[in-house]
C-alpha atoms as a PDB file:
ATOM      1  CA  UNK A   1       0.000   0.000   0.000  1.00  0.00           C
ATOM      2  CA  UNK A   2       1.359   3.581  -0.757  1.00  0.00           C
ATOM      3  CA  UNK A   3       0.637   6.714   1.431  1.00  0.00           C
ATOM      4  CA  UNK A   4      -1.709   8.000  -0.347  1.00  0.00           C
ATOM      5  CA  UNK A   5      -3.958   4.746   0.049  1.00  0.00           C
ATOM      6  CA  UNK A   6      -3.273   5.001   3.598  1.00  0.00           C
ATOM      7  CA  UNK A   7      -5.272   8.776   3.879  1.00  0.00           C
ATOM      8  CA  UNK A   8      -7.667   9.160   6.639  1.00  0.00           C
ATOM      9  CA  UNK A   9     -10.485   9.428   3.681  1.00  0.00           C
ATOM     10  CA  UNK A  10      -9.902   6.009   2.325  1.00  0.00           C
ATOM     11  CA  UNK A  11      -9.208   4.636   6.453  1.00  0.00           C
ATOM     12  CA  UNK A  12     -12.721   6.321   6.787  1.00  0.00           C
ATOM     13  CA  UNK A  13     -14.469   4.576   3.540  1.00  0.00           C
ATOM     14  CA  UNK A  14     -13.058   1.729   4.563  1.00  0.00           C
ATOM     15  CA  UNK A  15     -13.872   1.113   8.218  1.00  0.00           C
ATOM     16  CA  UNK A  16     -17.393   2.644   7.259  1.00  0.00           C
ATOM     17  CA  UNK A  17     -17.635  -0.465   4.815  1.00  0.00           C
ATOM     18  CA  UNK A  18     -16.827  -2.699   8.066  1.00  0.00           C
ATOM     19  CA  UNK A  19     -19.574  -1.292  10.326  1.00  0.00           C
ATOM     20  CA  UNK A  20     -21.493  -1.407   7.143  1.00  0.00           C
ATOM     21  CA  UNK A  21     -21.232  -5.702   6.845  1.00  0.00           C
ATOM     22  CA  UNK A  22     -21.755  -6.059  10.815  1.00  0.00           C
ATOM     23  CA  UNK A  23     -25.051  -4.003  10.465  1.00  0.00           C
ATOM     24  CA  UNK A  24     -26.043  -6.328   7.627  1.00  0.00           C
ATOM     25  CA  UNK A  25     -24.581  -9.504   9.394  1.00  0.00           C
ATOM     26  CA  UNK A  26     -26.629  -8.707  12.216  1.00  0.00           C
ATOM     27  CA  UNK A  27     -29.689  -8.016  10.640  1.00  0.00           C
ATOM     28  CA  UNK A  28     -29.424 -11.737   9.214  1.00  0.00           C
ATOM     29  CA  UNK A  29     -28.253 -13.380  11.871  1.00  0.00           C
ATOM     30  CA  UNK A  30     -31.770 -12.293  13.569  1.00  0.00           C
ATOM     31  CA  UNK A  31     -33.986 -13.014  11.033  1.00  0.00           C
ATOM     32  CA  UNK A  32     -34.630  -9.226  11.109  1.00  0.00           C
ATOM     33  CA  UNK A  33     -35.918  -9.397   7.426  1.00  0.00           C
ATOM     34  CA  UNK A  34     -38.190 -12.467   7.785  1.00  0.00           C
ATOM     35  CA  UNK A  35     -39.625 -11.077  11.472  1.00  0.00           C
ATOM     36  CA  UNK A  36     -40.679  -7.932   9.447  1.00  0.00           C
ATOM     37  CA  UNK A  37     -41.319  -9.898   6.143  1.00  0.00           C
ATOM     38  CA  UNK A  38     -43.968  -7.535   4.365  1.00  0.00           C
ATOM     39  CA  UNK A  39     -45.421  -5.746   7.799  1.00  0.00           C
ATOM     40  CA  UNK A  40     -45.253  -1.871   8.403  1.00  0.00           C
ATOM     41  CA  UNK A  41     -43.601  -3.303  12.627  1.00  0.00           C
ATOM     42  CA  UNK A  42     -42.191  -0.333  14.899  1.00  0.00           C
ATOM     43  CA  UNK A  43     -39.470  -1.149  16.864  1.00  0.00           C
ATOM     44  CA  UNK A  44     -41.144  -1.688  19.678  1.00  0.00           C
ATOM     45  CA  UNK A  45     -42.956  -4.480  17.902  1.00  0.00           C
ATOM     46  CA  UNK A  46     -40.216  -6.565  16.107  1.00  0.00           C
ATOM     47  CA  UNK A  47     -38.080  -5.881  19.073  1.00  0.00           C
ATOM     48  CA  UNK A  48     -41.103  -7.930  21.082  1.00  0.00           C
ATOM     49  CA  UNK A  49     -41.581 -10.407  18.278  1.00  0.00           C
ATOM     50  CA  UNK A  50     -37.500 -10.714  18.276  1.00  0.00           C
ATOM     51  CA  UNK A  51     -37.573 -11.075  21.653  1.00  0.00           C
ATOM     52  CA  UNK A  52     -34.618  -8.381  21.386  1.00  0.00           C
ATOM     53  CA  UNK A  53     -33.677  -5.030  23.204  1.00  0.00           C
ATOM     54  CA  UNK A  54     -35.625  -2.328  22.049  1.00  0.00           C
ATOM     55  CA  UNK A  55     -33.094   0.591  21.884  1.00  0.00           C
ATOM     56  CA  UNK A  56     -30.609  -2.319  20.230  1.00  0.00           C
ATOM     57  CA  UNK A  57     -32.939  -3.217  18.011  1.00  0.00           C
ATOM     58  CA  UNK A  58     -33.680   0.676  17.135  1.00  0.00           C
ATOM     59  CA  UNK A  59     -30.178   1.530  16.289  1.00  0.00           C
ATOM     60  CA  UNK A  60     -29.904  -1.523  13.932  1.00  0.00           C
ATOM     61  CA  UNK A  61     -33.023  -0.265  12.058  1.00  0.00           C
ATOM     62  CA  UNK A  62     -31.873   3.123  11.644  1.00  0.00           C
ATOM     63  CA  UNK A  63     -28.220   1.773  10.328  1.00  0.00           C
ATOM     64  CA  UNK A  64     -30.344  -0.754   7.708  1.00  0.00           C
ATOM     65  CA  UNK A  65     -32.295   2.035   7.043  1.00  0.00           C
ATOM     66  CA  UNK A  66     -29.552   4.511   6.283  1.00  0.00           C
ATOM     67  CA  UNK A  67     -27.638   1.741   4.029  1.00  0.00           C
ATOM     68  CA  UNK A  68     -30.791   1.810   2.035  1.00  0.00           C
ATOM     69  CA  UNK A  69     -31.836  -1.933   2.965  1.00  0.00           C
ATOM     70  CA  UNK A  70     -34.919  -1.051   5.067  1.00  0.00           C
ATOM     71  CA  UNK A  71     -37.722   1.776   4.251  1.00  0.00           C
ATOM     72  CA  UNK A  72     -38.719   4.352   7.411  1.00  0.00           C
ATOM     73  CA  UNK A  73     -42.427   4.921   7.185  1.00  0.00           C
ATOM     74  CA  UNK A  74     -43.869   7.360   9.596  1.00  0.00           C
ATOM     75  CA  UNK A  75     -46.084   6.407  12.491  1.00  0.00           C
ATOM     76  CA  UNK A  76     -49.439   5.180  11.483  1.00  0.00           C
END
């Protein structure tokens, strides 16, 4: 690797990438995508169906969410 590959821009893009594949790992590894399957489900809801930590489970939705894999639709 040269310098320039080593810039705190490409350290960034690529430790964003990381958190990126743990997000997505752990949304598998719970069956987040089955558990919500077709359902508009707040948190509170798949984190109950889950049987997961609410706050956990909220901070995992907003990451899926923000990597485009899950849709945000406002409160019914």
């Amino acid at each position: 690797m040269t310098a320039g590959e080593l810039s705190a821009e490409n350290l960034l893009r690529l430790s964003g990438s990381y958190w990126k594949v743990c997000a997505l790992h752990a949304g598998v590894k719970l069956d987040l995508f089955t558990a919500i399957g077709k359902e508009r489900l707040s948190p509170e809801e798949i984190a109950e169906k889950l049987s997961v930590d609410r706050r956990g489970i909220t901070m995992l939705l907003n990451a899926l969410t923000a990597m485009d894999l899950l849709t945000h639709i406002n409160s019914r």
